[in-house]
C-alpha atoms as a PDB file:
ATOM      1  CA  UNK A   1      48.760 -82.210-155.129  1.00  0.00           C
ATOM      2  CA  UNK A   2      46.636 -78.918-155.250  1.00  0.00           C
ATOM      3  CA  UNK A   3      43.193 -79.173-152.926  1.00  0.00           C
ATOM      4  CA  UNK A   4      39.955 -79.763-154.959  1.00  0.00           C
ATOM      5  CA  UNK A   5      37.829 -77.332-155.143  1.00  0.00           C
ATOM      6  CA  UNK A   6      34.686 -79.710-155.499  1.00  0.00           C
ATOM      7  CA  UNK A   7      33.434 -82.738-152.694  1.00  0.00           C
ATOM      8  CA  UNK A   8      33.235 -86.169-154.498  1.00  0.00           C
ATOM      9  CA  UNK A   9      29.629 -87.674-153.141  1.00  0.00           C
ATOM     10  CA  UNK A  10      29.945 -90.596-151.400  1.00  0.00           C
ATOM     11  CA  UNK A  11      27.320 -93.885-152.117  1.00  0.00           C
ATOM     12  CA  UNK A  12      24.919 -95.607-149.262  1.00  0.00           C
ATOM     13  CA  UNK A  13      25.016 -98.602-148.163  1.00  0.00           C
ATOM     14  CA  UNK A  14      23.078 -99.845-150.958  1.00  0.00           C
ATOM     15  CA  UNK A  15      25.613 -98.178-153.012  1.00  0.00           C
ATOM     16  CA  UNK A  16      23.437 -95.568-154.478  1.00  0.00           C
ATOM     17  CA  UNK A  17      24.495 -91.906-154.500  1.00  0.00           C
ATOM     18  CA  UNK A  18      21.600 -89.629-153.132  1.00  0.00           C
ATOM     19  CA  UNK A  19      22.190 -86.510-155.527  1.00  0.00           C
ATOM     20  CA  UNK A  20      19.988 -83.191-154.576  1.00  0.00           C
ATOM     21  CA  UNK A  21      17.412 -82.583-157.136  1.00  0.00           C
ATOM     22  CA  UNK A  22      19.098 -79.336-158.007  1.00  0.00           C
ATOM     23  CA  UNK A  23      22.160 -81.393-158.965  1.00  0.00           C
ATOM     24  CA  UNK A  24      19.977 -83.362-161.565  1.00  0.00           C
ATOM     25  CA  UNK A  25      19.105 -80.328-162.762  1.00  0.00           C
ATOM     26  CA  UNK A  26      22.427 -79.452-163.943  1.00  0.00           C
ATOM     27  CA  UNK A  27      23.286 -82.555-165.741  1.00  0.00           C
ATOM     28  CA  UNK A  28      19.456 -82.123-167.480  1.00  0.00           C
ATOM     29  CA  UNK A  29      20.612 -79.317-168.727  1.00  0.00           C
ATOM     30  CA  UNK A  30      24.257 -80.052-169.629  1.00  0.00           C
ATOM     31  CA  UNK A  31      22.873 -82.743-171.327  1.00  0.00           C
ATOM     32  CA  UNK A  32      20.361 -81.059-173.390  1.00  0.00           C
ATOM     33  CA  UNK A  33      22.564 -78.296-174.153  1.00  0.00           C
ATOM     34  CA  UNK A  34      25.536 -80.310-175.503  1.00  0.00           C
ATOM     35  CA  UNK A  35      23.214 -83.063-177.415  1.00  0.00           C
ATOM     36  CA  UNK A  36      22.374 -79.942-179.216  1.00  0.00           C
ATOM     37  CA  UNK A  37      26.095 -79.254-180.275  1.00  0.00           C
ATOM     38  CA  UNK A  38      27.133 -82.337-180.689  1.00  0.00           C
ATOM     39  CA  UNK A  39      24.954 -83.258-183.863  1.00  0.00           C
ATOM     40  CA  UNK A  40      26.981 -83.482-186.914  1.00  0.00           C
ATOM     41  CA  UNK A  41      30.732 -82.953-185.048  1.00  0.00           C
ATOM     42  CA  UNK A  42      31.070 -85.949-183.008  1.00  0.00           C
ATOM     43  CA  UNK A  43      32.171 -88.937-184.772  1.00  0.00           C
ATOM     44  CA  UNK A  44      30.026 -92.701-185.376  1.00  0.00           C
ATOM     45  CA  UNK A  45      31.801 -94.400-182.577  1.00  0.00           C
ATOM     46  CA  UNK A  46      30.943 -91.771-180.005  1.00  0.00           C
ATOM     47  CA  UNK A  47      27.454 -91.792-181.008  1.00  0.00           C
ATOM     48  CA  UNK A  48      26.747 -95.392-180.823  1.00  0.00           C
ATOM     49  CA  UNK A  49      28.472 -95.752-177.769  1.00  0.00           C
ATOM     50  CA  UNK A  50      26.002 -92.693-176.723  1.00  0.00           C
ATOM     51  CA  UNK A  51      23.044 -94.990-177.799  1.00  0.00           C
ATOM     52  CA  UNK A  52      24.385 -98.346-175.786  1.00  0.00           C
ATOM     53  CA  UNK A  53      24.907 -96.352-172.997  1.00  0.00           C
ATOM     54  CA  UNK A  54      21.570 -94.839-172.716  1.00  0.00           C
ATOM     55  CA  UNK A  55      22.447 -91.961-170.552  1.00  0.00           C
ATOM     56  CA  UNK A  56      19.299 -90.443-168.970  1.00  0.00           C
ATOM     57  CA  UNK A  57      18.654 -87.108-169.572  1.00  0.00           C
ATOM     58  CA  UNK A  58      17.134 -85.919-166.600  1.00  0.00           C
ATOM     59  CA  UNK A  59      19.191 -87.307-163.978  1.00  0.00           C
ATOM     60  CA  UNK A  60      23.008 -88.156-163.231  1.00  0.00           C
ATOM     61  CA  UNK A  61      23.331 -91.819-163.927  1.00  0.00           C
ATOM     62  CA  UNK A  62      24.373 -94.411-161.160  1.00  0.00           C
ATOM     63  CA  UNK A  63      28.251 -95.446-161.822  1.00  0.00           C
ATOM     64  CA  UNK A  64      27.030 -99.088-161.457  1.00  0.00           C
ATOM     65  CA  UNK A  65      24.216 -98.448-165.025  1.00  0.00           C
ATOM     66  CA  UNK A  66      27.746 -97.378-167.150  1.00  0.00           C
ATOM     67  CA  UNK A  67      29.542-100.064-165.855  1.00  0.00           C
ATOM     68  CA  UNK A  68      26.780-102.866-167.193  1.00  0.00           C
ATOM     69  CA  UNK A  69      27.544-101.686-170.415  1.00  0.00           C
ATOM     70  CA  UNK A  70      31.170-100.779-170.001  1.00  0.00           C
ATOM     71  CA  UNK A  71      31.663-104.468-168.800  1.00  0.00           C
ATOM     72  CA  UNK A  72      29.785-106.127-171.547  1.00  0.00           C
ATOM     73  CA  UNK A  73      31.445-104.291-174.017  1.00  0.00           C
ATOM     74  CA  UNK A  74      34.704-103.806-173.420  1.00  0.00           C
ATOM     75  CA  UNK A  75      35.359-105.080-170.564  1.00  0.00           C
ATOM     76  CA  UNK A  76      35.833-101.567-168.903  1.00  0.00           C
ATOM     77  CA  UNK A  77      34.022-100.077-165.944  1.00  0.00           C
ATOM     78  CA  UNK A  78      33.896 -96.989-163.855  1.00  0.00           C
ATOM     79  CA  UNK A  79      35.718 -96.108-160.170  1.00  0.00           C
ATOM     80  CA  UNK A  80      34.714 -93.952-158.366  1.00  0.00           C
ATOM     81  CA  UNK A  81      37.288 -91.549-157.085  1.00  0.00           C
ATOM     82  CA  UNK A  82      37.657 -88.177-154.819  1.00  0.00           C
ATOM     83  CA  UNK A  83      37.342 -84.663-157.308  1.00  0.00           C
ATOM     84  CA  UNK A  84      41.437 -85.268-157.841  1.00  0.00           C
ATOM     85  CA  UNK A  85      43.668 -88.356-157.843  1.00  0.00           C
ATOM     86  CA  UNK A  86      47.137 -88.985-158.234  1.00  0.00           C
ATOM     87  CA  UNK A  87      49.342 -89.724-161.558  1.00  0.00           C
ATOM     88  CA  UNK A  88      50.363 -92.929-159.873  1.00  0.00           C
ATOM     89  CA  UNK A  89      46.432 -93.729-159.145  1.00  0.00           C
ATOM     90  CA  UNK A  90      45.038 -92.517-162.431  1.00  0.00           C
ATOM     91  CA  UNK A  91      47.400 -95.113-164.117  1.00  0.00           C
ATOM     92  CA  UNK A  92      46.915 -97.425-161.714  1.00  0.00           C
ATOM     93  CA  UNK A  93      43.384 -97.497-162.456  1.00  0.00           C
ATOM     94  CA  UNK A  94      43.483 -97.472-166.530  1.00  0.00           C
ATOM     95  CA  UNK A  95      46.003-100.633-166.444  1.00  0.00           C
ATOM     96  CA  UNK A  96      43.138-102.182-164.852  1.00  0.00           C
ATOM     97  CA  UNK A  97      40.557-101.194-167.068  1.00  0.00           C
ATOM     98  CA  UNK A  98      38.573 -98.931-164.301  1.00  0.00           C
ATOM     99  CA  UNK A  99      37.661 -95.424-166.160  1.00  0.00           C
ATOM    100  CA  UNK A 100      38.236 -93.119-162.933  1.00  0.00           C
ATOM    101  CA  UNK A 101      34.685 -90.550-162.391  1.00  0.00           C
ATOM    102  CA  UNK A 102      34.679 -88.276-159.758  1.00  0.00           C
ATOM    103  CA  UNK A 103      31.042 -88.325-158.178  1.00  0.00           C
ATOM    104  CA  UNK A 104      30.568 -84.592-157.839  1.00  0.00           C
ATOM    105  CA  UNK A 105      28.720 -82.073-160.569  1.00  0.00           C
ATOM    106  CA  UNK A 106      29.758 -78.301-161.279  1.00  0.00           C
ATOM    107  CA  UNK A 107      27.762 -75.760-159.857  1.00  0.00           C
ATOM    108  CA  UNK A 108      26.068 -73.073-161.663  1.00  0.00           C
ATOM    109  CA  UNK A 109      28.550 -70.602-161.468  1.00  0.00           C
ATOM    110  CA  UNK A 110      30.911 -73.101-163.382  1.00  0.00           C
ATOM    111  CA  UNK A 111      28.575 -74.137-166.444  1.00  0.00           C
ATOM    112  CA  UNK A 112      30.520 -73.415-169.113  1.00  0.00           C
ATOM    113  CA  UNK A 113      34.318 -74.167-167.551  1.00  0.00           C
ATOM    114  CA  UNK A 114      35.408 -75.701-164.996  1.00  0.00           C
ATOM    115  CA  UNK A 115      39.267 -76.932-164.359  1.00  0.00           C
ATOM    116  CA  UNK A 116      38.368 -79.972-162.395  1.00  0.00           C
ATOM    117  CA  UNK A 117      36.332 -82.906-164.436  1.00  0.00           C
ATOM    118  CA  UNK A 118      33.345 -83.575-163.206  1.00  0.00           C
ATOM    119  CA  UNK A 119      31.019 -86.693-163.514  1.00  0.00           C
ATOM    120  CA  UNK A 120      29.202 -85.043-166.573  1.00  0.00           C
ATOM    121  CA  UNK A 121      33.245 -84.634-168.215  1.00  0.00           C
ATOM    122  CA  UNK A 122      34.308 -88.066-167.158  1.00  0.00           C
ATOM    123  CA  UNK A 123      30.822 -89.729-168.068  1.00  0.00           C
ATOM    124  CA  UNK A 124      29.491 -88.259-171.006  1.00  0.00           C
ATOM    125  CA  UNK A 125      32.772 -87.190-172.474  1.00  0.00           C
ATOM    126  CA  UNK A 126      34.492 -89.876-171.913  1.00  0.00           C
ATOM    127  CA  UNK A 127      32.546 -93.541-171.734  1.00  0.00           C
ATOM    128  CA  UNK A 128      30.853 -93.783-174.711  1.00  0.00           C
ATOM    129  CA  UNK A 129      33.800 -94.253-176.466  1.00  0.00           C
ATOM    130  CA  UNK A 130      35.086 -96.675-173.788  1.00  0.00           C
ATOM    131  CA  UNK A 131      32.565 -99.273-175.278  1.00  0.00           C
ATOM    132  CA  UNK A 132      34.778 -98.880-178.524  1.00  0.00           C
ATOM    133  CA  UNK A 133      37.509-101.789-178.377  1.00  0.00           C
ATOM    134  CA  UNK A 134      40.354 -99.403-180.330  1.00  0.00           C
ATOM    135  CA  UNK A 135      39.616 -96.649-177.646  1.00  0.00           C
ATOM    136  CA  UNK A 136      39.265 -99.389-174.857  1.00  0.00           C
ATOM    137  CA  UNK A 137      43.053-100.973-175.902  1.00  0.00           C
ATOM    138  CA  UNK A 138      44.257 -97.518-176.192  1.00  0.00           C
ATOM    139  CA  UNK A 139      42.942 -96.578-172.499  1.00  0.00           C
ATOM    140  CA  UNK A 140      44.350 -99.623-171.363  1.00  0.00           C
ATOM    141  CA  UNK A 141      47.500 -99.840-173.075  1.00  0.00           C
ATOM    142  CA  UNK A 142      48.222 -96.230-172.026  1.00  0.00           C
ATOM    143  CA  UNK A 143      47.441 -96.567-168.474  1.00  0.00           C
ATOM    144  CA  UNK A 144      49.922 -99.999-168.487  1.00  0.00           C
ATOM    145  CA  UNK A 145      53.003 -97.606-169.770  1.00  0.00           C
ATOM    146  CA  UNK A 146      51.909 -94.765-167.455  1.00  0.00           C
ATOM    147  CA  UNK A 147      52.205 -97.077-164.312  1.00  0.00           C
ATOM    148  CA  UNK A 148      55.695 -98.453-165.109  1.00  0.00           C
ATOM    149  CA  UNK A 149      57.177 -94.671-166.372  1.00  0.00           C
ATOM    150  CA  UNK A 150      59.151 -92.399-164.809  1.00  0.00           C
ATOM    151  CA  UNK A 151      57.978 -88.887-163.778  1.00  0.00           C
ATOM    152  CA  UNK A 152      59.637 -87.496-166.611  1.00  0.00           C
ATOM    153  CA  UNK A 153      58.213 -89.896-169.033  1.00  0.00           C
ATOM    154  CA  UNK A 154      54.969 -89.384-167.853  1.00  0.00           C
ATOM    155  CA  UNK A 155      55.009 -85.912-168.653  1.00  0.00           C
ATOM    156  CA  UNK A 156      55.509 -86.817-172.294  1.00  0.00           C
ATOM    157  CA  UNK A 157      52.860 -89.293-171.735  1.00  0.00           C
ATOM    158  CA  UNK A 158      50.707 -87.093-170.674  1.00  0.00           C
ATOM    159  CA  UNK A 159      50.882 -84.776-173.938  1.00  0.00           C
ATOM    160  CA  UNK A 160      49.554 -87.778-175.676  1.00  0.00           C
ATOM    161  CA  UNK A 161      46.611 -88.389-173.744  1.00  0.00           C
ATOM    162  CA  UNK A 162      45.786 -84.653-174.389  1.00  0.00           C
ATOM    163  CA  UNK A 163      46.069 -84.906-178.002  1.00  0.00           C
ATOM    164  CA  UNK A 164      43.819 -88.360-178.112  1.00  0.00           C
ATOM    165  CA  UNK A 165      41.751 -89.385-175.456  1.00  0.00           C
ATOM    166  CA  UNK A 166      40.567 -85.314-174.329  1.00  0.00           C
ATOM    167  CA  UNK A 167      41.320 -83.567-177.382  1.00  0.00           C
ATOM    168  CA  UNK A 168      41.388 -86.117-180.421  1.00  0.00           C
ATOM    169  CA  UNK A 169      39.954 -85.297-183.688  1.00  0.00           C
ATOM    170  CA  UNK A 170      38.958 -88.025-186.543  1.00  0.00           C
ATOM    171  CA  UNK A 171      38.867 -87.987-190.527  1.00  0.00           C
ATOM    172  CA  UNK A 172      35.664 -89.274-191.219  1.00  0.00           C
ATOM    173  CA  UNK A 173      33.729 -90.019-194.220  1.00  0.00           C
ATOM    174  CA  UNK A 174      31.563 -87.190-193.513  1.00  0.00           C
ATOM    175  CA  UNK A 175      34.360 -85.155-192.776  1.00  0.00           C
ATOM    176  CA  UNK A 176      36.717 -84.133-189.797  1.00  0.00           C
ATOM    177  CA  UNK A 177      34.622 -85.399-186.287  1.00  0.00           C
ATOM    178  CA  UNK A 178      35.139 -85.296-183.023  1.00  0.00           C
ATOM    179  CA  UNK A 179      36.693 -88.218-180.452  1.00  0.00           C
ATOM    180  CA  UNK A 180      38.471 -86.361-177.616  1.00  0.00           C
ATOM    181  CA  UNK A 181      36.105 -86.462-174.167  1.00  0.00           C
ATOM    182  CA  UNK A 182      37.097 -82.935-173.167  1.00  0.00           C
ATOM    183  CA  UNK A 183      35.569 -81.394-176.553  1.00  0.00           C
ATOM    184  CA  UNK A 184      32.483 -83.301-176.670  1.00  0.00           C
ATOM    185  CA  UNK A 185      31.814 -82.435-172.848  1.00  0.00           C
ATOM    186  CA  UNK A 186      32.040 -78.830-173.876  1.00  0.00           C
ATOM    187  CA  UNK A 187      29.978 -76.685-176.087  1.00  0.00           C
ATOM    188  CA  UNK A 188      32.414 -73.803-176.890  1.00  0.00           C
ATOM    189  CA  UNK A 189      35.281 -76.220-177.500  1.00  0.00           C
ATOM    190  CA  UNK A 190      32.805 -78.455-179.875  1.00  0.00           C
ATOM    191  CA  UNK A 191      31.763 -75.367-181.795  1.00  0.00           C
ATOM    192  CA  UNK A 192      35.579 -73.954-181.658  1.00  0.00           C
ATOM    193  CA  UNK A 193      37.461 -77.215-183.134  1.00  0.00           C
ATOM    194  CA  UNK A 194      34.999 -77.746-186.236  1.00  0.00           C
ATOM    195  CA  UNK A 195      35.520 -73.939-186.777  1.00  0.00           C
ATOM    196  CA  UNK A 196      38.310 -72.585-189.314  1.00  0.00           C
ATOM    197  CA  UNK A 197      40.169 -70.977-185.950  1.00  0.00           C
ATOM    198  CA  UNK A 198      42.321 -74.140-184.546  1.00  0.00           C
ATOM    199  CA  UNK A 199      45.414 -75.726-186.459  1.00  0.00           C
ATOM    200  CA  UNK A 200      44.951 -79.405-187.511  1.00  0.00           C
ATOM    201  CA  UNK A 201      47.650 -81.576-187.910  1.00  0.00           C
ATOM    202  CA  UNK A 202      47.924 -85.350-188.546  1.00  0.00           C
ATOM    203  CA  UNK A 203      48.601 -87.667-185.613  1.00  0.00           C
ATOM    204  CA  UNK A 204      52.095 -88.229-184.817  1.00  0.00           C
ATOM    205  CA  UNK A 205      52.868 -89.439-181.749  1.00  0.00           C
ATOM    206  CA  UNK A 206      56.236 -87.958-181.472  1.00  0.00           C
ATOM    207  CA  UNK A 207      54.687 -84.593-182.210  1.00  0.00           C
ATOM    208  CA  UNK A 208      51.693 -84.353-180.000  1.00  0.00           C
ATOM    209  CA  UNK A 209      54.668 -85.130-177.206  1.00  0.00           C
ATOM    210  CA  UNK A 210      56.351 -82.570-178.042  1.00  0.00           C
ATOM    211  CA  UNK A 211      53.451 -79.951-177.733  1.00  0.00           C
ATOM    212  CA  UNK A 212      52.563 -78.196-174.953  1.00  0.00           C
ATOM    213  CA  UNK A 213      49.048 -77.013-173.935  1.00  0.00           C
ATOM    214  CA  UNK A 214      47.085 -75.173-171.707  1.00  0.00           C
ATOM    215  CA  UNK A 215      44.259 -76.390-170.085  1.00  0.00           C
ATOM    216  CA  UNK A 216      42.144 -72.617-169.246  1.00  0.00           C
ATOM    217  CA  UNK A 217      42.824 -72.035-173.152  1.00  0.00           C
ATOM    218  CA  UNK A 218      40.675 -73.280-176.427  1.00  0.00           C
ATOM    219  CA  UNK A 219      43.398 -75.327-178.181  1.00  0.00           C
ATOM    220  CA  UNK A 220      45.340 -73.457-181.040  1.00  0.00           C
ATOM    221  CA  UNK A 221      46.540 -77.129-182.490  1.00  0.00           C
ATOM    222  CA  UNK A 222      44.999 -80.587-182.375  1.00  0.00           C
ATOM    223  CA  UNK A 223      45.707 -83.656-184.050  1.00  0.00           C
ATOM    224  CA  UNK A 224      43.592 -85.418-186.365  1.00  0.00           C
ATOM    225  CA  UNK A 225      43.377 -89.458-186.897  1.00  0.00           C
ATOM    226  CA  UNK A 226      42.873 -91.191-189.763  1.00  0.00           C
ATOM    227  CA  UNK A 227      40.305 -93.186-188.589  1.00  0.00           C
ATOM    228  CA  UNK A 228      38.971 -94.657-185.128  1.00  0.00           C
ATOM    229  CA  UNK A 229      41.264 -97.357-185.423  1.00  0.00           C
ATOM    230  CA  UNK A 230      44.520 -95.975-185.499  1.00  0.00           C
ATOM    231  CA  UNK A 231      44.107 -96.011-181.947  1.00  0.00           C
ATOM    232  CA  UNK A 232      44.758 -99.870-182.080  1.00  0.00           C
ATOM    233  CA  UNK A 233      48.337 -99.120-184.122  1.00  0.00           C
ATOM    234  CA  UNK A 234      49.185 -96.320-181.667  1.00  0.00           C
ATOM    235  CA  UNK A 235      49.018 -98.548-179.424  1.00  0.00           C
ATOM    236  CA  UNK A 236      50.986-101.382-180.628  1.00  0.00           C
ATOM    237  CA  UNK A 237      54.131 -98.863-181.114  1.00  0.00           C
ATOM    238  CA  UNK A 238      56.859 -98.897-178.482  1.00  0.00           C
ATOM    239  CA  UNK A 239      55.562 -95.784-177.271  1.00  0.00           C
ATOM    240  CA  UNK A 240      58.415 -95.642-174.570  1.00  0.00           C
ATOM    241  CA  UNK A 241      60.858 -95.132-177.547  1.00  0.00           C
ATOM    242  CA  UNK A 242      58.933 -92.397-179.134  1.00  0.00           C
ATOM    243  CA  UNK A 243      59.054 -90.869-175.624  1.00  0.00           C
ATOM    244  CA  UNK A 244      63.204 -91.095-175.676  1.00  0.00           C
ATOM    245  CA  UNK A 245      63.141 -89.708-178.896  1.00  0.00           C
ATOM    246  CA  UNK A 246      60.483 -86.775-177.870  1.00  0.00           C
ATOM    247  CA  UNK A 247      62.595 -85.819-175.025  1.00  0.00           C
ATOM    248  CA  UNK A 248      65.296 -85.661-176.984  1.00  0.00           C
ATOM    249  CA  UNK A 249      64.107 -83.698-179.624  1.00  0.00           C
ATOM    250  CA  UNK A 250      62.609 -81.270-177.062  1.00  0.00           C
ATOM    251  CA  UNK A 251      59.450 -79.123-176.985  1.00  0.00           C
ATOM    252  CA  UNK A 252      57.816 -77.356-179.650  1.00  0.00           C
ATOM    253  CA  UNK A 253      57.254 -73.708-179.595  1.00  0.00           C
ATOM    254  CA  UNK A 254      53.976 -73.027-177.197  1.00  0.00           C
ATOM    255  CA  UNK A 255      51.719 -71.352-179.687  1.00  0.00           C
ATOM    256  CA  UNK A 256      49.848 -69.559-176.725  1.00  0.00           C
ATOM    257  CA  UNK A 257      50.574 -66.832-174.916  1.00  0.00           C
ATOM    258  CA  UNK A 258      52.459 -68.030-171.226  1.00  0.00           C
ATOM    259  CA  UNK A 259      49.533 -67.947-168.247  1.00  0.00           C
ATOM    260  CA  UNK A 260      49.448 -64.670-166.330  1.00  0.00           C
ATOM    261  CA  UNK A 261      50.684 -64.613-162.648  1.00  0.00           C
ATOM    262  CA  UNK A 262      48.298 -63.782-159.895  1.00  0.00           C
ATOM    263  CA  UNK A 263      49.960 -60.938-158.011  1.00  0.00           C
END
């Protein structure tokens, strides 16, 4: 496992995490920035969960205020966890409900990208939805299957979670919204997948299994549910089958260009 660039903050005794005011400042303005994108491109479900939560806006929250709603919701809450974790670990922690948030914030320098998630990624990208119970059994479900795989399988896995949980889309009502925790925690990637430049496709498990990605690239293709609650039949497939039959079928064509080699 690659070293992280970033130091996960560790709590006091009290189990309170003493951030540096100029660390607040970053999330204040993370927030306020992306609350500003957000409006009409994320879907219901993230935005109520948005409004349970109650996120402040001038301050990174405390792990334990998401987990009294996580808990009383869904069940759910957050762990906290060093900048990068293990496969085994991160499944590990999903098959027992814990939503894993590294404790550290991007600097200045990495505003608009960074590779690493961050607390702002993991907690305002991310658990809102977790109050949702098709998202929750989703989380869980996939974090159960990801435990007991193979390395292989997990791979396969893996493209999934991409294509749902980080980059998910949703046919709305209103139109095509936004679900996937590694949009909504980004303001050129909300702007970029509502715009006419990305390919959408309808979900299809085997499909978004069989597509690779890049994570330093906006995504050419996502794939688009037909509501919130498909999550609950995705779920409920043998998902370990679809995986046999993805790695059978093989890859898709990358529709990116392959990363360039540092020389």
């Amino acid at each position: 496992m690659k070293q992280a660039k970033y130091l996960a903050r560790q709590p006091n005794q009290d189990g309170v995490i003493d951030y540096p005011a100029e660390e607040h400042q970053i999330w204040a303005e993370l927030y306020q920035r992306q609350m500003a994108v957000i409006a009409g491109r994320a879907c219901d479900e993230y935005l109520h969960g948005l409004d349970i939560l109650g996120l402040p806006s001038d301050r990174i929250p405390q792990l334990a205020e998401v987990d009294k709603v996580l808990l009383a919701t869904t069940g759910w809450q957050t762990a906290q966890v060093p900048a990068l974790i293990s496969f085994e670990r991160f499944f590990e922690l999903l098959a027992t409900k814990r939503f894993p948030v590294a404790t550290f914030i991007r600097s200045k320098e990495e505003f608009d990208y960074l590779q690493e998630p961050d607390i702002f990624h993991e907690v305002f990208g991310h658990c809102p939805l977790l109050t949702n119970p098709a998202f929750a059994h989703f989380t869980h479900t996939y974090g159960k299957l990801g435990l007991a795989a193979t390395p292989k399988q997990r791979v396969y896995l893996a493209r999934l979670y991409w294509f749902t949980v980080e980059f998910g889309l949703v046919q709305t009502e209103q139109g095509l919204r936004i679900y996937g925790g590694g949009i909504l925690s980004s303001p050129g990637e909300t702007q970029y997948a509502m715009s006419d430049k990305p390919q959408i496709k309808p979900m299809k498990v085997a499909d978004a299994m069989r597509t690779p990605y890049r994570i330093d690239i906006m995504q050419p293709i996502y794939y688009a549910l037909n509501n919130i609650d498909q999550l609950y039949e995705l779920a409920e497939l043998d998902l370990m089958s679809i995986v046999a039959q993805a790695q059978q079928l093989g890859l898709f064509e990358p529709q990116f260009p392959p990363k360039q080699q540092a020389s």
